[in-house]
C-alpha atoms as a PDB file:
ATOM      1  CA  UNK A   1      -8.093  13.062   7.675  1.00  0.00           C
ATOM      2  CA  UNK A   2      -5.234  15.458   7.209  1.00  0.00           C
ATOM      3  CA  UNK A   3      -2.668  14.542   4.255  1.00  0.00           C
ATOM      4  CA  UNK A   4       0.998  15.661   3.356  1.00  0.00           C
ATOM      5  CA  UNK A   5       1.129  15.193  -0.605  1.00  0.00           C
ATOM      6  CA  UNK A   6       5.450  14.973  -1.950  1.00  0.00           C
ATOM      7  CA  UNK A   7       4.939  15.864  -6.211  1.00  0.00           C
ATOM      8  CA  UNK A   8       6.891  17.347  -8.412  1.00  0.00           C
ATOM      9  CA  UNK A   9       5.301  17.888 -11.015  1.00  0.00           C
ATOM     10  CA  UNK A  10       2.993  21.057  -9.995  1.00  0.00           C
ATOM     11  CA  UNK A  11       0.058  20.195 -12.520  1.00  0.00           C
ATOM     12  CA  UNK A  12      -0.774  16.939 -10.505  1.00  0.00           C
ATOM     13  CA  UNK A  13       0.251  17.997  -7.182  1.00  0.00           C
ATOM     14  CA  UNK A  14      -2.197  20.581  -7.191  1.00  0.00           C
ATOM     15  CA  UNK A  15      -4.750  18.092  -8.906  1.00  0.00           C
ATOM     16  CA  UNK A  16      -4.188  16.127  -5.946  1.00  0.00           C
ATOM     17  CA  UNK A  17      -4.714  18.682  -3.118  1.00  0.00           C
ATOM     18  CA  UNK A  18      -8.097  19.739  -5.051  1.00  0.00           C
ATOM     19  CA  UNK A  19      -9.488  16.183  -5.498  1.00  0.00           C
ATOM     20  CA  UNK A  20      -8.564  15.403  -1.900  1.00  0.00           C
ATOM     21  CA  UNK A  21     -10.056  18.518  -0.313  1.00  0.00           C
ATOM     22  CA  UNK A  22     -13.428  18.156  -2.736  1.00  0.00           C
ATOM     23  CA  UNK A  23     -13.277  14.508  -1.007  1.00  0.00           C
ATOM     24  CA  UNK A  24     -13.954  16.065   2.259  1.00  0.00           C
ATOM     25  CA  UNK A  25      -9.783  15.641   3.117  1.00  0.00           C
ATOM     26  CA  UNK A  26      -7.709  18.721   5.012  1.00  0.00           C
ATOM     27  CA  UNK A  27      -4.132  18.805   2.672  1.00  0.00           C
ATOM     28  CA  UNK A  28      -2.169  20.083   5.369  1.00  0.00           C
ATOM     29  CA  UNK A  29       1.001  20.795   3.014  1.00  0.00           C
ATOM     30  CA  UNK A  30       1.788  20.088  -0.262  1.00  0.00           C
ATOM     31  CA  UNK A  31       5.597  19.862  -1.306  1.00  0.00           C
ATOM     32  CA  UNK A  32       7.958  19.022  -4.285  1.00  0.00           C
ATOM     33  CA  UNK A  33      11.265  16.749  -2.734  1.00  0.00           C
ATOM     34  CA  UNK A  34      12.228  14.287  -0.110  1.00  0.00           C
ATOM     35  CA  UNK A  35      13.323  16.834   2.563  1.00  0.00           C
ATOM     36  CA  UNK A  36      10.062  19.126   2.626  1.00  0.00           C
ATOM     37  CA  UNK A  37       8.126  15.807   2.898  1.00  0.00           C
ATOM     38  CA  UNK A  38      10.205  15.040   6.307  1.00  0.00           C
ATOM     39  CA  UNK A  39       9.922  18.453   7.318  1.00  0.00           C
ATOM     40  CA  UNK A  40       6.141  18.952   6.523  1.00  0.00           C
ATOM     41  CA  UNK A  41       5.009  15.770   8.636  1.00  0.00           C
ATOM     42  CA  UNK A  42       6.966  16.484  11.278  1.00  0.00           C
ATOM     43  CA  UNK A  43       5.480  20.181  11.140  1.00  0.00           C
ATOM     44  CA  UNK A  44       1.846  19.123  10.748  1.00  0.00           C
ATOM     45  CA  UNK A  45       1.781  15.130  11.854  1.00  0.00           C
ATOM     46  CA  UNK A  46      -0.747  14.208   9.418  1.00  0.00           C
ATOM     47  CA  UNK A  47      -2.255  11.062   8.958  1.00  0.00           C
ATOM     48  CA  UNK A  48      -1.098  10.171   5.619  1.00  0.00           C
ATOM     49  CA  UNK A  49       1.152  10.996   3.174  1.00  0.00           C
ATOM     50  CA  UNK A  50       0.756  10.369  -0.207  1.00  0.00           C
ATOM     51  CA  UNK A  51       4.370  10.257  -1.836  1.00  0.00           C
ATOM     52  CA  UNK A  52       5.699   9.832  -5.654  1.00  0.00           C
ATOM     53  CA  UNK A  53       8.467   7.559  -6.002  1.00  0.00           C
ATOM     54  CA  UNK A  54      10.445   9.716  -8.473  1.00  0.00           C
ATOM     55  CA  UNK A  55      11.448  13.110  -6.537  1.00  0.00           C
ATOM     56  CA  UNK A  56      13.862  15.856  -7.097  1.00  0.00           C
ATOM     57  CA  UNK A  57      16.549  16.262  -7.505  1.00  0.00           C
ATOM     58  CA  UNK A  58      17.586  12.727  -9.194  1.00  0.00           C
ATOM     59  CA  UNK A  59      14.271  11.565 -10.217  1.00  0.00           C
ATOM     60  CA  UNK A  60      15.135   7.750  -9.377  1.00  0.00           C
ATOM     61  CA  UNK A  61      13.767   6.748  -6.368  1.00  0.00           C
ATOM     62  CA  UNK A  62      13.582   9.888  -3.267  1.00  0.00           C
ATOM     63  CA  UNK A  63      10.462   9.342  -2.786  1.00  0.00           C
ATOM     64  CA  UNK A  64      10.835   5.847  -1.759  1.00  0.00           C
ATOM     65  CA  UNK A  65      13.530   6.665   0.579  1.00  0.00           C
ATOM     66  CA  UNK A  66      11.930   9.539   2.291  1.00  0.00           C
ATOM     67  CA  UNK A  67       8.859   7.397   2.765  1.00  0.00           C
ATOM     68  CA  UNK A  68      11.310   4.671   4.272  1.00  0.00           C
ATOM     69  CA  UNK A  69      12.787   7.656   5.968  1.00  0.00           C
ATOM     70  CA  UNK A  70       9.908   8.548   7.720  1.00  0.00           C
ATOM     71  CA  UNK A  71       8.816   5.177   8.436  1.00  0.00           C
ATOM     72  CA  UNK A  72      12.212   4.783  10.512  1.00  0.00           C
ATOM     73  CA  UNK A  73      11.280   8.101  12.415  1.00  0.00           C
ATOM     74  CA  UNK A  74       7.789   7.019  12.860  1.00  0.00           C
ATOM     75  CA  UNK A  75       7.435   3.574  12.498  1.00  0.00           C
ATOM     76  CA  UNK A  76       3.984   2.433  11.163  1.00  0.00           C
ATOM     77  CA  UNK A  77       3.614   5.668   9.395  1.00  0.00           C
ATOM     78  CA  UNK A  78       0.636   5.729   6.423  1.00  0.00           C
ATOM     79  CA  UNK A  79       2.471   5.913   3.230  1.00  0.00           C
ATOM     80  CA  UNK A  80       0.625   5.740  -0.106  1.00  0.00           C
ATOM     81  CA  UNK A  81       3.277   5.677  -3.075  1.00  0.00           C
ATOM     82  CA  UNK A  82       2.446   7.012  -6.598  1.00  0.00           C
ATOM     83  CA  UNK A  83       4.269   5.168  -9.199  1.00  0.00           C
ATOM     84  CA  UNK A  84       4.380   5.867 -13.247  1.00  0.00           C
ATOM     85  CA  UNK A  85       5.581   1.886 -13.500  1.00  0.00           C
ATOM     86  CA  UNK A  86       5.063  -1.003 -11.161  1.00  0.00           C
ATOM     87  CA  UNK A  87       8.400  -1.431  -9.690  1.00  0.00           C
ATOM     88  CA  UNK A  88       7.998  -5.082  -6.888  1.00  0.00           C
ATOM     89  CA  UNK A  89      10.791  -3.690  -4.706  1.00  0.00           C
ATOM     90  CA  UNK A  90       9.430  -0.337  -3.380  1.00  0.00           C
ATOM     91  CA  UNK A  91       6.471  -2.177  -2.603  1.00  0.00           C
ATOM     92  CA  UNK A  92       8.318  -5.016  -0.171  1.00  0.00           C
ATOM     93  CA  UNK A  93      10.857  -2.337   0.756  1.00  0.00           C
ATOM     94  CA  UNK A  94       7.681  -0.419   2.277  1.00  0.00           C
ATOM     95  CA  UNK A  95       5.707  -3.456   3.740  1.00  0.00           C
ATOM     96  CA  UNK A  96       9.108  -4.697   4.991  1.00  0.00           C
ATOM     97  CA  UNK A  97       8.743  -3.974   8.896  1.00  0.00           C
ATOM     98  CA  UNK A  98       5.336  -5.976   8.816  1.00  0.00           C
ATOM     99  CA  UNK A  99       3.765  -2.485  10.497  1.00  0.00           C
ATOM    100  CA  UNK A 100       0.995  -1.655   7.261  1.00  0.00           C
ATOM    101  CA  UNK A 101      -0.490   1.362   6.216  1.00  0.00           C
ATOM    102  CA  UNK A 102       1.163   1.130   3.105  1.00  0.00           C
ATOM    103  CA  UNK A 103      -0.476   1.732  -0.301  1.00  0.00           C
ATOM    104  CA  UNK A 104       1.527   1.647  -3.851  1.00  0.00           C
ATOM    105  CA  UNK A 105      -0.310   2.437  -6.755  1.00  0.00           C
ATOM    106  CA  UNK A 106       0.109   3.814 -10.350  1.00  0.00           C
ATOM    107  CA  UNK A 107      -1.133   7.014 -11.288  1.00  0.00           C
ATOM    108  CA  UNK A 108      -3.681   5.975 -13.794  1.00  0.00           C
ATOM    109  CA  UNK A 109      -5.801   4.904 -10.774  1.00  0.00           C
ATOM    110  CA  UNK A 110      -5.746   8.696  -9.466  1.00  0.00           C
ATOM    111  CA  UNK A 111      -8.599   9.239 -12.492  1.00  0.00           C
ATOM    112  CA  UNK A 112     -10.775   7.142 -10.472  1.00  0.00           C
ATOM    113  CA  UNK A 113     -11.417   9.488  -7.603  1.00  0.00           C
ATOM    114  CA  UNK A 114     -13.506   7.040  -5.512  1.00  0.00           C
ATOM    115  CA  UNK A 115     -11.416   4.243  -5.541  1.00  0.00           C
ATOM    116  CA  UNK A 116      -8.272   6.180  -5.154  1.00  0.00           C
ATOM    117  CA  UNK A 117      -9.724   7.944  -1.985  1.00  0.00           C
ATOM    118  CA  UNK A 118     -10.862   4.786  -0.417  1.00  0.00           C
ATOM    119  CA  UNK A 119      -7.689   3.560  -0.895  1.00  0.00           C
ATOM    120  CA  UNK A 120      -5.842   6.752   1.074  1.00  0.00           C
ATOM    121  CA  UNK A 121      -8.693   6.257   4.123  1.00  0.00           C
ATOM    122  CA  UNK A 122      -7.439   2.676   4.113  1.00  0.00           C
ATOM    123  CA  UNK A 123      -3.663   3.302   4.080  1.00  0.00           C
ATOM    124  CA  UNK A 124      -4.697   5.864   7.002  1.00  0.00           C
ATOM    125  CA  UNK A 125      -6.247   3.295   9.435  1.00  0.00           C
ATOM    126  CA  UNK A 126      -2.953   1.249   8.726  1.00  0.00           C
ATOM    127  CA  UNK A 127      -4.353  -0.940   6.059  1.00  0.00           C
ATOM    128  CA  UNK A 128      -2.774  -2.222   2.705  1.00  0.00           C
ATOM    129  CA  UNK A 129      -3.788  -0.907  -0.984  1.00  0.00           C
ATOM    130  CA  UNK A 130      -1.619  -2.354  -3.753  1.00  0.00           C
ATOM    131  CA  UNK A 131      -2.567  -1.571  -7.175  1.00  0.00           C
ATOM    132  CA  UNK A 132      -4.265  -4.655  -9.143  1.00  0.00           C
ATOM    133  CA  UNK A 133      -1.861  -3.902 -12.035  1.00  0.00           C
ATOM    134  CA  UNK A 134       0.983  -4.499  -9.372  1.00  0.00           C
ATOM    135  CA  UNK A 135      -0.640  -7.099  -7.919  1.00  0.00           C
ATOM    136  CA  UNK A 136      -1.260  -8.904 -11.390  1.00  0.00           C
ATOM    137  CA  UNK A 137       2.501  -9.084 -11.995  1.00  0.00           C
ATOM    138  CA  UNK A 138       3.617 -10.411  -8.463  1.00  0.00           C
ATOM    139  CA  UNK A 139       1.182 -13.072  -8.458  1.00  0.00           C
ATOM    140  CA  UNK A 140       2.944 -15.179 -10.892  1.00  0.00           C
ATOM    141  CA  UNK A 141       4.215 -18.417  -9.161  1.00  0.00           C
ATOM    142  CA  UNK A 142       7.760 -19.294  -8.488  1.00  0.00           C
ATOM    143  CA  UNK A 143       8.554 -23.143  -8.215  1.00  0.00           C
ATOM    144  CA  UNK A 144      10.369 -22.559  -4.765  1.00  0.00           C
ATOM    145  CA  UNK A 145      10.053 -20.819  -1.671  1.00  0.00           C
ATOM    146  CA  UNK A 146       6.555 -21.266   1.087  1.00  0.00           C
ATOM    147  CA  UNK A 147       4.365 -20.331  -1.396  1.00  0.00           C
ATOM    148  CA  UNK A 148       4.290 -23.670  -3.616  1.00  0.00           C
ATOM    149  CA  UNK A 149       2.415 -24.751  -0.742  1.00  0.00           C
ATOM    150  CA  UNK A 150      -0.444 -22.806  -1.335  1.00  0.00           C
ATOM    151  CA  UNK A 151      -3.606 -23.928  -3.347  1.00  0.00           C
ATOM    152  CA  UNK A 152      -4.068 -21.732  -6.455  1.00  0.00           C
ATOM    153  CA  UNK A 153      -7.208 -20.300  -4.621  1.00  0.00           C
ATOM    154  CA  UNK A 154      -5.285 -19.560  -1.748  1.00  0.00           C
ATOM    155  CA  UNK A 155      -2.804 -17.654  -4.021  1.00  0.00           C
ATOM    156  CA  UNK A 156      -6.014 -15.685  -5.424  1.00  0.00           C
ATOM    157  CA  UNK A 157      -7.058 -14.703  -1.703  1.00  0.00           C
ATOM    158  CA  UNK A 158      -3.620 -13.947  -1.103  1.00  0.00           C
ATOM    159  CA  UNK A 159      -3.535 -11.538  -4.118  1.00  0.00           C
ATOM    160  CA  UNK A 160      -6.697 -10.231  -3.250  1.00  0.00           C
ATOM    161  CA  UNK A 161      -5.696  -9.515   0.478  1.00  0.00           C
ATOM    162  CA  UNK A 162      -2.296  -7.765  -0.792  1.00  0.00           C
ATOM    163  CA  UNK A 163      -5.155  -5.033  -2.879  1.00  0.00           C
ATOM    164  CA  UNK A 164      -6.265  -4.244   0.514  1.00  0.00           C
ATOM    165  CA  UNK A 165      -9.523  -5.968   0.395  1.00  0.00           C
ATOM    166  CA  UNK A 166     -11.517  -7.072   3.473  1.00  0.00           C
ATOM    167  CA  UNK A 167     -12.595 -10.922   3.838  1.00  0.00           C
ATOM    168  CA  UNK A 168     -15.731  -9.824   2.285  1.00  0.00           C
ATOM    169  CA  UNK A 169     -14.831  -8.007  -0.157  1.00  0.00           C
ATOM    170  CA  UNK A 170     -12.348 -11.634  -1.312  1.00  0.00           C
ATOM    171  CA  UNK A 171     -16.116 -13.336  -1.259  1.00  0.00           C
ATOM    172  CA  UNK A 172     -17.561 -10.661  -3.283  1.00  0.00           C
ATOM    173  CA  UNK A 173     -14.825 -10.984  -6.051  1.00  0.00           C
ATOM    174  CA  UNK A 174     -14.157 -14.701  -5.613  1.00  0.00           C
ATOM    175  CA  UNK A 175     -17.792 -15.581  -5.297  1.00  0.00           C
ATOM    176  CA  UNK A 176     -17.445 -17.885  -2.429  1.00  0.00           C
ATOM    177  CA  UNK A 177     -18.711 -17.735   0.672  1.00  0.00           C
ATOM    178  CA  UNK A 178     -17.134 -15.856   3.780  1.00  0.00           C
ATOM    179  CA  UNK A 179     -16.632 -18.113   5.837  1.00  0.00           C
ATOM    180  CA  UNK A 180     -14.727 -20.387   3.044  1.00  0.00           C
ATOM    181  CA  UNK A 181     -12.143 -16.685   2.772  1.00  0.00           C
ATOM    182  CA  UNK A 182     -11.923 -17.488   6.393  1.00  0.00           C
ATOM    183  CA  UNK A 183     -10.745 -21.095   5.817  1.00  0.00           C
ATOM    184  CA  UNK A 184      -8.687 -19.896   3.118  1.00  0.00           C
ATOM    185  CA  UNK A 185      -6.980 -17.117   5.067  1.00  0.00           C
ATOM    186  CA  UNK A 186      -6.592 -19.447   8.245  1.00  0.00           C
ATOM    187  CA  UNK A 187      -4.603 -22.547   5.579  1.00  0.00           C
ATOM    188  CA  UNK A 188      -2.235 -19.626   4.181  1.00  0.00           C
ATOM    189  CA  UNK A 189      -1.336 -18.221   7.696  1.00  0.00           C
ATOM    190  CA  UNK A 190      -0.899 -21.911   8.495  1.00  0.00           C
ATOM    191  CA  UNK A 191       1.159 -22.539   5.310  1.00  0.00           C
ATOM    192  CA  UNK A 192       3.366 -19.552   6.115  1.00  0.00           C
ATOM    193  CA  UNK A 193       4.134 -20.316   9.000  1.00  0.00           C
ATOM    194  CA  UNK A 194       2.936 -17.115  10.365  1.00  0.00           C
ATOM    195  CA  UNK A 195       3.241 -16.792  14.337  1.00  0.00           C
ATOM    196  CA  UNK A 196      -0.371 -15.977  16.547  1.00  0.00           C
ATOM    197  CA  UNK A 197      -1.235 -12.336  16.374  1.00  0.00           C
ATOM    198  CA  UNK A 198      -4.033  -9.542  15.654  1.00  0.00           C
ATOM    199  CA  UNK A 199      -5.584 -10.932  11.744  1.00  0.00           C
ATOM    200  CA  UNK A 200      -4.348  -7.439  10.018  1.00  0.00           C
ATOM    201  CA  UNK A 201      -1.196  -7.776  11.469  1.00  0.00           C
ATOM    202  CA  UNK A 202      -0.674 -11.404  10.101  1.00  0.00           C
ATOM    203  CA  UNK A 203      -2.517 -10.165   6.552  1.00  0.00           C
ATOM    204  CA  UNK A 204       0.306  -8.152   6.365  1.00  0.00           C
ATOM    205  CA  UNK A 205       3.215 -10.507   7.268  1.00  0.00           C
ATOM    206  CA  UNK A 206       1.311 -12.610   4.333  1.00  0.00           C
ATOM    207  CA  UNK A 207       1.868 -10.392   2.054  1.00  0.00           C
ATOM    208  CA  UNK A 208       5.446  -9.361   2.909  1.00  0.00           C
ATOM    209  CA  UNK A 209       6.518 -12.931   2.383  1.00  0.00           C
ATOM    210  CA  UNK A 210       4.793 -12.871  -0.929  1.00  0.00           C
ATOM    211  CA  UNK A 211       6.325  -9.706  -1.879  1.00  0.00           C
ATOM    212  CA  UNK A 212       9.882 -11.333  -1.470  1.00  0.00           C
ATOM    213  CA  UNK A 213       9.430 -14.529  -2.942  1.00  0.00           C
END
């Protein structure tokens, strides 16, 4: 798996390239602003890139629109956002186009090294990893929209699917049985109103429509 890393703070971009390439990960360039990320992936076409949101040279939110950026130029593109703070709107921003392989998570969960590289493999084969912390604030219900249809369990497996985690990984947690995540999965596509396609596809759509609630 070859990854472009955007930091700019030197310490933790270079902690990044080391944990990556210990992980068995090439870190095909490793840059500090917006316009070196565009240039670098077009350069090296990794796989992934792994972007902060706060970049030089106004420290707001670059990152976030050179990850958008790229996503316009290559749409689908794997983008895993490091954040300091959950902020809701990069996260729907990303997942807006309903394409996936989009992770946003804080930079605590860096420190875990297995969970944080899982997460980049899955953001590479176009999967989803939000952060649980994220995830924990954006699951609080709003009396309006298509959600209030959905069962509180379906709102767990809904939160559950927006960490990135497989149907049986949602058993595992939930400790139900797989095929009851399937009947839970099938009722919120249903409840959504979600339109016949591939499952990760809709997963993602799910989520989206979460995200803007």
């Amino acid at each position: 798996m070859r990854v472009v890393i955007a930091e700019d703070l030197a310490l933790l971009r270079d902690g990044l390239t080391r944990l990556l390439r210990d992980s068995g990960c090439e870190v095909a360039a490793a840059v500090d602003d917006g316009d070196r990320l565009l240039e670098a992936v077009d350069e090296h076409a990794p796989d992934v890139a792994i972007v902060d949101v706060r970049l030089p040279p106004a420290f707001r939110d670059e990152g976030v629109r050179a990850a958008l950026e790229l996503r316009r130029r290559r749409p689908g593109f794997p983008v895993l956002i490091l954040s300091q703070y959950v902020e809701q709107t990069y996260a729907a921003e990303l997942l807006a186009d309903g394409a996936g392989g989009v992770g946003y998570l804080l930079k605590d969960r860096v420190a875990d090294v297995r969970e944080f590289v899982s997460a980049v493999r899955r953001v590479a084969a176009g999967g989803m990893a939000l952060d649980p912390d994220a995830v924990a604030q954006l699951v609080a219900f709003h009396e309006d929209g298509p959600l209030t249809t959905l069962s509180a369990r379906e709102r767990a497996v809904l939160a559950l699917m927006a960490e990135g985690r497989t149907n049986a990984g949602i058993a595992e947690e939930l400790a139900i049985s797989a095929s009851g995540v399937e009947k839970h999965v099938a009722a919120i596509f249903a409840k959504l109103g979600l339109p016949p396609a591939d499952s990760a596809h809709r997963r993602v759509l799910a989520v989206v429509t979460w995200l803007q609630r």
